[in-house]
Each structure stands twice: as C-alpha cells, then as structure tokens.
PDB file of N, CA and C in Angstrom:
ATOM      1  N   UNK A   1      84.064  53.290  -1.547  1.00  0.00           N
ATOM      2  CA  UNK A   1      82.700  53.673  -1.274  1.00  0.00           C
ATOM      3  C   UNK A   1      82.611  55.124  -0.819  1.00  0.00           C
ATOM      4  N   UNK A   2      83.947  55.716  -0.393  1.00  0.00           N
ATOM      5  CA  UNK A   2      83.874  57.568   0.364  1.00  0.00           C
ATOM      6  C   UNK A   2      83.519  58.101  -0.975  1.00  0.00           C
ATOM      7  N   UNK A   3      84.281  57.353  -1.829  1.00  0.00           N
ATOM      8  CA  UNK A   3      83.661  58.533  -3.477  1.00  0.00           C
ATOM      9  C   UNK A   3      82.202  58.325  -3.867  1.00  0.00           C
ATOM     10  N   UNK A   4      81.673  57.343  -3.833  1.00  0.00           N
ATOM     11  CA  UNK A   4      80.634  56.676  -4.344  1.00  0.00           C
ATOM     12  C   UNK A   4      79.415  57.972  -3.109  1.00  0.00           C
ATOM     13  N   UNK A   5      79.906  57.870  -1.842  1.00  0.00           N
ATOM     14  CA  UNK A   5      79.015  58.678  -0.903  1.00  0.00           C
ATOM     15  C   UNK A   5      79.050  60.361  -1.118  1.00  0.00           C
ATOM     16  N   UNK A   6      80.373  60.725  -0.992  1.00  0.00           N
ATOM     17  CA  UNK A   6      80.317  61.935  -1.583  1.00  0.00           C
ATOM     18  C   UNK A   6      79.970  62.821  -3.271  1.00  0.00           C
ATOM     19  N   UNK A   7      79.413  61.718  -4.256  1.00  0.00           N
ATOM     20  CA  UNK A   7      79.006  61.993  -5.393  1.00  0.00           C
ATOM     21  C   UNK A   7      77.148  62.057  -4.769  1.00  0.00           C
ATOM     22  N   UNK A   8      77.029  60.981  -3.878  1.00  0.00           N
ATOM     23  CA  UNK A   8      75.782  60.930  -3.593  1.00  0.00           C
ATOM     24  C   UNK A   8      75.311  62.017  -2.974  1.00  0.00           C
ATOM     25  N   UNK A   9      76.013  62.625  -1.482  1.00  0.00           N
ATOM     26  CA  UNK A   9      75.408  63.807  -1.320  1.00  0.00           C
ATOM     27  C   UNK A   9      75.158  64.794  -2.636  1.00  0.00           C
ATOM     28  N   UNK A  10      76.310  64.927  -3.236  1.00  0.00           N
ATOM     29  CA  UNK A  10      75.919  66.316  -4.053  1.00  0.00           C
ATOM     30  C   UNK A  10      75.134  65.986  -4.799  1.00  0.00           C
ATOM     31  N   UNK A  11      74.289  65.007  -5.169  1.00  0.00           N
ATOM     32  CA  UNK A  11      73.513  64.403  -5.890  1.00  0.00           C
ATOM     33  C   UNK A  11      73.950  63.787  -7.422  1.00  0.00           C
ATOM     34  N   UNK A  12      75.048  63.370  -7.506  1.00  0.00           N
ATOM     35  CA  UNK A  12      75.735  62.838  -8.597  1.00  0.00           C
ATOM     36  C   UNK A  12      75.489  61.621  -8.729  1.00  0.00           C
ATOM     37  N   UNK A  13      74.714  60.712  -8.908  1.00  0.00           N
ATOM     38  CA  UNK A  13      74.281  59.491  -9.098  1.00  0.00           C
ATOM     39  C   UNK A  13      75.050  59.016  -9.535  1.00  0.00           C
ATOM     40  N   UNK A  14      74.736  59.506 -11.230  1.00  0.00           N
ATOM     41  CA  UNK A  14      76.166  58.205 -12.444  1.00  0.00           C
ATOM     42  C   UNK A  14      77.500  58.478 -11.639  1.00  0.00           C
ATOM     43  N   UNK A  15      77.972  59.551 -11.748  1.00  0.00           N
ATOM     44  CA  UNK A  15      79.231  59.319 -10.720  1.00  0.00           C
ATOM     45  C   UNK A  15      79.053  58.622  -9.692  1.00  0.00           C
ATOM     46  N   UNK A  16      78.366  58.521  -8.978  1.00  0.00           N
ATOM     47  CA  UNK A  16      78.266  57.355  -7.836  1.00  0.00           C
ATOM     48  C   UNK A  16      78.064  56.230  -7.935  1.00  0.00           C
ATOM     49  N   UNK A  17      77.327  56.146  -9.025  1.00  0.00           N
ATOM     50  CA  UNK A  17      76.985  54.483  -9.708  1.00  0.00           C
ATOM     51  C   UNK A  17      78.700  54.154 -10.367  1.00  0.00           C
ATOM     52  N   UNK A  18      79.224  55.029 -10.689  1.00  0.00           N
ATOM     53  CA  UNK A  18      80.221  54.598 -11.531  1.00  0.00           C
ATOM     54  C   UNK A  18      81.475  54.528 -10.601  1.00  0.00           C
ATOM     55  N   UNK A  19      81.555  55.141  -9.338  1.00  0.00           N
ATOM     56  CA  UNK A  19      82.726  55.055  -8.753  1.00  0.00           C
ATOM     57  C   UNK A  19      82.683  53.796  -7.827  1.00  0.00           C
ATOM     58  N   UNK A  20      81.410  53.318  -7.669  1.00  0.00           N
ATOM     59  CA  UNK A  20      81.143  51.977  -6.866  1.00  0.00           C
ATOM     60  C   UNK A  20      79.651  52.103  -6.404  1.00  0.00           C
ATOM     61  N   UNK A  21      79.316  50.903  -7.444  1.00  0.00           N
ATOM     62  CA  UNK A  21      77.885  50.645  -7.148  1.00  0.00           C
ATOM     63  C   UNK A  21      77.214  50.363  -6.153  1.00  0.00           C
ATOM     64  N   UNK A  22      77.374  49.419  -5.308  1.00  0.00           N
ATOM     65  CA  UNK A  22      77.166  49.131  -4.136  1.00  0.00           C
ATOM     66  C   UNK A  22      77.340  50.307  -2.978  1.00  0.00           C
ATOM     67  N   UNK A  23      78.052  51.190  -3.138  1.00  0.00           N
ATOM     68  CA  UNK A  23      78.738  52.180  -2.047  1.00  0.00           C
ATOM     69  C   UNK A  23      77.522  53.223  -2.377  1.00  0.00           C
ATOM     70  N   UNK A  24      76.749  53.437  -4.119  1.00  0.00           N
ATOM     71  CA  UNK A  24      76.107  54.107  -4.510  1.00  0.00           C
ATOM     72  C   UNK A  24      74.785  53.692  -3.806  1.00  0.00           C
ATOM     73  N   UNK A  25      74.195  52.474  -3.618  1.00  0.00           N
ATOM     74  CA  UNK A  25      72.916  51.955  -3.248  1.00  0.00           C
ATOM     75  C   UNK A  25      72.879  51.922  -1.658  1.00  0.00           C
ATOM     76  N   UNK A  26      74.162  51.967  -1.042  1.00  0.00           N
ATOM     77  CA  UNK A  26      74.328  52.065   0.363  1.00  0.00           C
ATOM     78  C   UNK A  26      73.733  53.655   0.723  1.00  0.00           C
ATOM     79  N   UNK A  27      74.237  54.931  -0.077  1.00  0.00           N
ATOM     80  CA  UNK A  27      74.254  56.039   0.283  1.00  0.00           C
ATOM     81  C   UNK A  27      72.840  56.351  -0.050  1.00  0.00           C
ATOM     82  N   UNK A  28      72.209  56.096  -1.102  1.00  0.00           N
ATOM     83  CA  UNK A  28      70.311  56.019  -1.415  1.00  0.00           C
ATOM     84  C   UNK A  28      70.159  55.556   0.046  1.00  0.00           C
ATOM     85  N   UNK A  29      70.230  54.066   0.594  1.00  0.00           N
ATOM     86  CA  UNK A  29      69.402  53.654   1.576  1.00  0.00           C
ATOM     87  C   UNK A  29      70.042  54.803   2.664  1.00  0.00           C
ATOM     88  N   UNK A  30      70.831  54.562   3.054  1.00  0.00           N
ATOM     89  CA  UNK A  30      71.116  55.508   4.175  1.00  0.00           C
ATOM     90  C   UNK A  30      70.678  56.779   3.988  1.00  0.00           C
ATOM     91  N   UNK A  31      70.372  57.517   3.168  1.00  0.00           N
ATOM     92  CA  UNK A  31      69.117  59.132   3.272  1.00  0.00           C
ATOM     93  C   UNK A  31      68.284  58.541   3.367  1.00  0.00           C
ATOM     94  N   UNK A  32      67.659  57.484   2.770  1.00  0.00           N
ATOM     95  CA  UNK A  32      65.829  57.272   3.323  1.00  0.00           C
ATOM     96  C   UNK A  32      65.534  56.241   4.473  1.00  0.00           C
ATOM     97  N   UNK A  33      67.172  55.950   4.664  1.00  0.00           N
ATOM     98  CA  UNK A  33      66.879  55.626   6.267  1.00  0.00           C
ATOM     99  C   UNK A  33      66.879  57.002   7.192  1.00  0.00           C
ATOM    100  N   UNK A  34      67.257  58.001   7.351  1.00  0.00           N
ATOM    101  CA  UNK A  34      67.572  59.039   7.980  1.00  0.00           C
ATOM    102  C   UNK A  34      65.931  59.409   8.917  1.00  0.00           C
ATOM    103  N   UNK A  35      64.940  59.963   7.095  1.00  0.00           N
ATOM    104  CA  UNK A  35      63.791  60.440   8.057  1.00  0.00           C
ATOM    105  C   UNK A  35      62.465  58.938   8.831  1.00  0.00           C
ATOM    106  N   UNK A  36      63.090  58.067   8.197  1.00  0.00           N
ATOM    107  CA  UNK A  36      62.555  56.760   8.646  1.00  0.00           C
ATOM    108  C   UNK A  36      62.631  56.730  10.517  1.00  0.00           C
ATOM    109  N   UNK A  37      63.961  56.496  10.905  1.00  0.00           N
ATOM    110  CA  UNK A  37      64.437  56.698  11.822  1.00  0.00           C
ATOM    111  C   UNK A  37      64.028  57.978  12.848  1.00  0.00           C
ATOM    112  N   UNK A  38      64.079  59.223  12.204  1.00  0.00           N
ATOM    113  CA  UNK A  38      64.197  60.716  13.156  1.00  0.00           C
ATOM    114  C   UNK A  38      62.081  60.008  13.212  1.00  0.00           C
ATOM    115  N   UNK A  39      61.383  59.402  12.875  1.00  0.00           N
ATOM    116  CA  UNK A  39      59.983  59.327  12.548  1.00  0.00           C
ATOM    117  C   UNK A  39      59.953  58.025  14.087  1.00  0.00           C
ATOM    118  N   UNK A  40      60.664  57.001  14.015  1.00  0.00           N
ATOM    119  CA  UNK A  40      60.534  56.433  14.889  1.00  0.00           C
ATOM    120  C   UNK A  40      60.736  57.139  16.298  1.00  0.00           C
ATOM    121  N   UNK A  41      61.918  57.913  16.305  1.00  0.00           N
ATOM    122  CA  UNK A  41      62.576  58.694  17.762  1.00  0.00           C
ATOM    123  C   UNK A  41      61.337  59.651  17.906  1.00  0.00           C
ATOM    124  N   UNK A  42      60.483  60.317  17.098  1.00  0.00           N
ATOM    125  CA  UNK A  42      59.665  61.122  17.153  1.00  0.00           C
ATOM    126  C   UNK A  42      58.860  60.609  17.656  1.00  0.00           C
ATOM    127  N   UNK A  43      57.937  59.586  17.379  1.00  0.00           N
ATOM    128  CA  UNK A  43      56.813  58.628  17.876  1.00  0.00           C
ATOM    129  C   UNK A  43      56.594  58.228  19.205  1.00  0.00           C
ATOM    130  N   UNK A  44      58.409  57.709  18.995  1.00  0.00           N
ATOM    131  CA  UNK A  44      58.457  56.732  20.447  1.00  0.00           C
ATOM    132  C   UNK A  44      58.262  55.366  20.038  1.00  0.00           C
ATOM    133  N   UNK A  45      57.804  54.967  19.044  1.00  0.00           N
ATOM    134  CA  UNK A  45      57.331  53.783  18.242  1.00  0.00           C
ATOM    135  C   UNK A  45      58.644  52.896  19.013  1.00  0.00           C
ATOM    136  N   UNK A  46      58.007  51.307  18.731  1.00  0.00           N
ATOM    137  CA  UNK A  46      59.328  50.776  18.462  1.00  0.00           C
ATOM    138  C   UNK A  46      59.908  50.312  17.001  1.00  0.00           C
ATOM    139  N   UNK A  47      60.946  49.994  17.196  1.00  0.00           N
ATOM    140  CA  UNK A  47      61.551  49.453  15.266  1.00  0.00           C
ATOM    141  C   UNK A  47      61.421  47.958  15.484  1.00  0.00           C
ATOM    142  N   UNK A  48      61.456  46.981  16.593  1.00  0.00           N
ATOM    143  CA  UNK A  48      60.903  45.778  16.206  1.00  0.00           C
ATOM    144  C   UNK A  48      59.948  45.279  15.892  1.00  0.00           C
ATOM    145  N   UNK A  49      58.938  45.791  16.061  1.00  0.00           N
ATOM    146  CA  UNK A  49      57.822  45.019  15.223  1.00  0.00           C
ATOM    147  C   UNK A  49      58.149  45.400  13.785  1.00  0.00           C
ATOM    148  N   UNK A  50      58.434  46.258  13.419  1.00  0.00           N
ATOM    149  CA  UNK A  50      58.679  46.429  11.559  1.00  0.00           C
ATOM    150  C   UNK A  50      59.848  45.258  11.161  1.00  0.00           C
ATOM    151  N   UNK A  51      60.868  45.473  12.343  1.00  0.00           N
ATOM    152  CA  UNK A  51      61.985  44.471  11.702  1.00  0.00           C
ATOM    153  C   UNK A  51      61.908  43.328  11.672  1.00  0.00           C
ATOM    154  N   UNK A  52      60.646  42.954  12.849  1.00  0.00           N
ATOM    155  CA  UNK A  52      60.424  41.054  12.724  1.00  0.00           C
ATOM    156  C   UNK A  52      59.720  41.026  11.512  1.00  0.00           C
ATOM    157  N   UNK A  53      59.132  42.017  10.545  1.00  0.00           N
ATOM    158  CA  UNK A  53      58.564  41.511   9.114  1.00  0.00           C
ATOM    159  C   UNK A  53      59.493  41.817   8.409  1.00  0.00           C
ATOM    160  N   UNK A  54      60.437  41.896   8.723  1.00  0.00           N
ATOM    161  CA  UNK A  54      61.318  41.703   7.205  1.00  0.00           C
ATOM    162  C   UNK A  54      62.313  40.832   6.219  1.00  0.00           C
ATOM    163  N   UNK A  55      62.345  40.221   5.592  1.00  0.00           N
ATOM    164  CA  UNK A  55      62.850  38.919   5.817  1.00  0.00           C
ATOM    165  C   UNK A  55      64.732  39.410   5.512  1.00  0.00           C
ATOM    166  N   UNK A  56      65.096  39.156   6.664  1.00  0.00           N
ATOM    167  CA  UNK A  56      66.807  39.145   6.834  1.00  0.00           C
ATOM    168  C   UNK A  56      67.466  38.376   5.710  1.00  0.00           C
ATOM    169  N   UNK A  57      67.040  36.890   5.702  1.00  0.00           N
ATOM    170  CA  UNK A  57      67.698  36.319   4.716  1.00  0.00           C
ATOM    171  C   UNK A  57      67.600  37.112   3.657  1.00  0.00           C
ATOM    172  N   UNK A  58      66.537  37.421   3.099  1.00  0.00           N
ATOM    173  CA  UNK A  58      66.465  38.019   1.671  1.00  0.00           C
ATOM    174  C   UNK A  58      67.292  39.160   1.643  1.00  0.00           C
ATOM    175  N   UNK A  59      67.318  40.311   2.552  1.00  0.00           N
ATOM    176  CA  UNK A  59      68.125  41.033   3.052  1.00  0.00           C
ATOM    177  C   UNK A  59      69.839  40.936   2.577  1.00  0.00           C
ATOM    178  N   UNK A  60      70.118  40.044   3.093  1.00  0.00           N
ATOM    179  CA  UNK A  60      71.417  39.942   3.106  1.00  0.00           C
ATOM    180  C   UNK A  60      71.783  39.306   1.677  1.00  0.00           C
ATOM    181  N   UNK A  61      71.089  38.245   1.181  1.00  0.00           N
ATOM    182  CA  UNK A  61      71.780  37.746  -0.407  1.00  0.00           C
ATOM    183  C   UNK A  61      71.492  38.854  -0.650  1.00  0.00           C
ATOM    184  N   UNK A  62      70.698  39.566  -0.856  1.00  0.00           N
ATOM    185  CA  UNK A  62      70.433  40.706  -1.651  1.00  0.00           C
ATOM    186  C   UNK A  62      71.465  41.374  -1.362  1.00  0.00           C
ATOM    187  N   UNK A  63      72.091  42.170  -0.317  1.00  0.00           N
ATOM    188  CA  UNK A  63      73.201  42.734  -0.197  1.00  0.00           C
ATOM    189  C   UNK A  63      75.083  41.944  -0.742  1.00  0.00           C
ATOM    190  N   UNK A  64      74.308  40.510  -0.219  1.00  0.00           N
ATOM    191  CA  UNK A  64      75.592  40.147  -0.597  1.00  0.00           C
ATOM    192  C   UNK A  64      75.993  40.256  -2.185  1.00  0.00           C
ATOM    193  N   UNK A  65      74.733  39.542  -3.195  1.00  0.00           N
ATOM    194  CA  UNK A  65      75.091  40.111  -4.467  1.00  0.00           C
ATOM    195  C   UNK A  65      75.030  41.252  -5.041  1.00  0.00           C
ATOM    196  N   UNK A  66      74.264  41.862  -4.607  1.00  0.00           N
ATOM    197  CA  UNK A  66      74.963  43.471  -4.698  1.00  0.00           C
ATOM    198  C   UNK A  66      76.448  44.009  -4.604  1.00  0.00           C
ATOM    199  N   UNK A  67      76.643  43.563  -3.123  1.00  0.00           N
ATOM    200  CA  UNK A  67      78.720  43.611  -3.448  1.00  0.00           C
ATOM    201  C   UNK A  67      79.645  42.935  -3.888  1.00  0.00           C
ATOM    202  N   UNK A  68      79.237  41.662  -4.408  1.00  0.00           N
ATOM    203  CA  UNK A  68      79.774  40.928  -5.640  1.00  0.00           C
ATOM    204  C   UNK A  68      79.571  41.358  -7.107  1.00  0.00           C
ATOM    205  N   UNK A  69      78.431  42.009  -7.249  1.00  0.00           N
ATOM    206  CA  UNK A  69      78.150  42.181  -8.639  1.00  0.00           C
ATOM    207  C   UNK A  69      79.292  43.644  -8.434  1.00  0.00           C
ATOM    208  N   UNK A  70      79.132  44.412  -8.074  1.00  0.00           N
ATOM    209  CA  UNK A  70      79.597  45.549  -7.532  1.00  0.00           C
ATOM    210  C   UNK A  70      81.346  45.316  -7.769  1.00  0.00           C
ATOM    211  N   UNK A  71      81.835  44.551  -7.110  1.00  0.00           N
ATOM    212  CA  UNK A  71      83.071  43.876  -7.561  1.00  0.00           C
ATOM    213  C   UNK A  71      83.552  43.577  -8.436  1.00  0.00           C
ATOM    214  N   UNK A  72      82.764  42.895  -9.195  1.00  0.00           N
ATOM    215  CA  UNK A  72      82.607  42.314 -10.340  1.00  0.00           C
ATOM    216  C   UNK A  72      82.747  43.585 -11.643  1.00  0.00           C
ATOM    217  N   UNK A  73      81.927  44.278 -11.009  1.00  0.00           N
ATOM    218  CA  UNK A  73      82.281  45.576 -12.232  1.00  0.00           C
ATOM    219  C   UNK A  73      83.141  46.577 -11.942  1.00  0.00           C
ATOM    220  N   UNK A  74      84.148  46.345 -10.962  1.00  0.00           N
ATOM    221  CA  UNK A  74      84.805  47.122 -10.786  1.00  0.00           C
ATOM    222  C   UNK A  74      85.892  46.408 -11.141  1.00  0.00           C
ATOM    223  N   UNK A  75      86.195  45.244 -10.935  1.00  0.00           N
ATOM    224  CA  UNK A  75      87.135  44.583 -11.607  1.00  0.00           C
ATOM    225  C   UNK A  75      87.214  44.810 -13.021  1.00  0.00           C
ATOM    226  N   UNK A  76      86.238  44.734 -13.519  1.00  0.00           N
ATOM    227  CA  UNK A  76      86.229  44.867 -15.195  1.00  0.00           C
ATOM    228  C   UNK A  76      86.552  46.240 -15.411  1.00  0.00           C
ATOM    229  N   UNK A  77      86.628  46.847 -14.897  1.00  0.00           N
ATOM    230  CA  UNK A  77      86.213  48.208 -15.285  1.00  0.00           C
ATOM    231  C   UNK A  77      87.448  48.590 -15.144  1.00  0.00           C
ATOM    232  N   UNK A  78      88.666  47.963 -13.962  1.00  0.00           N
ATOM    233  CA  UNK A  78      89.636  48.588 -14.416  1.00  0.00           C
ATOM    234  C   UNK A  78      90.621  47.857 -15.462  1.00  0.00           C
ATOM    235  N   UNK A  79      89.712  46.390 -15.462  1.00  0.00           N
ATOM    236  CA  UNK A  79      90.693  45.105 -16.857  1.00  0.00           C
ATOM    237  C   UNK A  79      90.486  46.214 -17.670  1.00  0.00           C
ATOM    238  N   UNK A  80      89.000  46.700 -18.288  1.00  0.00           N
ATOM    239  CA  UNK A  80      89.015  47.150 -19.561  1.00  0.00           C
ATOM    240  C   UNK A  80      88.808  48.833 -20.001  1.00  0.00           C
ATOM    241  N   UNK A  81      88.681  49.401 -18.859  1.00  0.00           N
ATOM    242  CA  UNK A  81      89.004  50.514 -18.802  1.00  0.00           C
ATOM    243  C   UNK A  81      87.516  51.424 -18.807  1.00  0.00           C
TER     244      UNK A  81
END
C-alpha cells in the first residue's frame, strides 16, 4: 500500500490503482478526509453527531470487500502477469 500512496500523492492514479487497489482508495479517502477534519478543528464542531449517521456496518463490508477484491487482483496479477 506505501507504493499505491506514494503514486497517489504525485497524482498517479493508474499506478496506484495498479500497484494496490485498496491502498489506492485508502489514499483518495485520506486527502478528502484531511480538509473534512482541519473544518471540524476549525469550527469546534463535534464529529459525533455526523458519525452516529453513518452506517458502520455498511462501512466496513464495504471496506472489507474492497481488500479482498483488492487481493484478489493482486493475486492474479502476479499468477498471470
């Protein structure tokens, strides 16, 4: 996932999609978590009321098949090149 993040800063997507997908969709969320966050510390807001609407479960299969599928093509990818 360090390759997948460092294609992402420099803005290399397909390289990032291609060195590990999941590591690629981690490094998207984590920049548009960044000004999300510096917006809350700014406010003073709190982050629980946003986080009690979000549904966790969905959250997490969603993440979890994300790093299975993610696996999944990385396995293949080095079966078949």
């Amino acid at each position: 996932m360090t390759t997948a993040f460092a294609h992402a800063v420099r803005g290399q997507f397909v390289s990032a999609v291609a060195a590990q997908p999941f590591g690629a969709v981690l490094a998207v969320a984590t920049a548009l978590w960044l000004p999300i966050s510096l917006a809350f510390a700014a406010t003073g807001r709190s982050f629980t009321p946003w986080a009690a609407r979000v549904r966790w479960d969905r959250v997490g299969w969603a993440a979890l098949a994300l790093a299975l599928g993610s696996w999944g093509y990385k396995a293949l990818r080095v079966q078949f090149g």
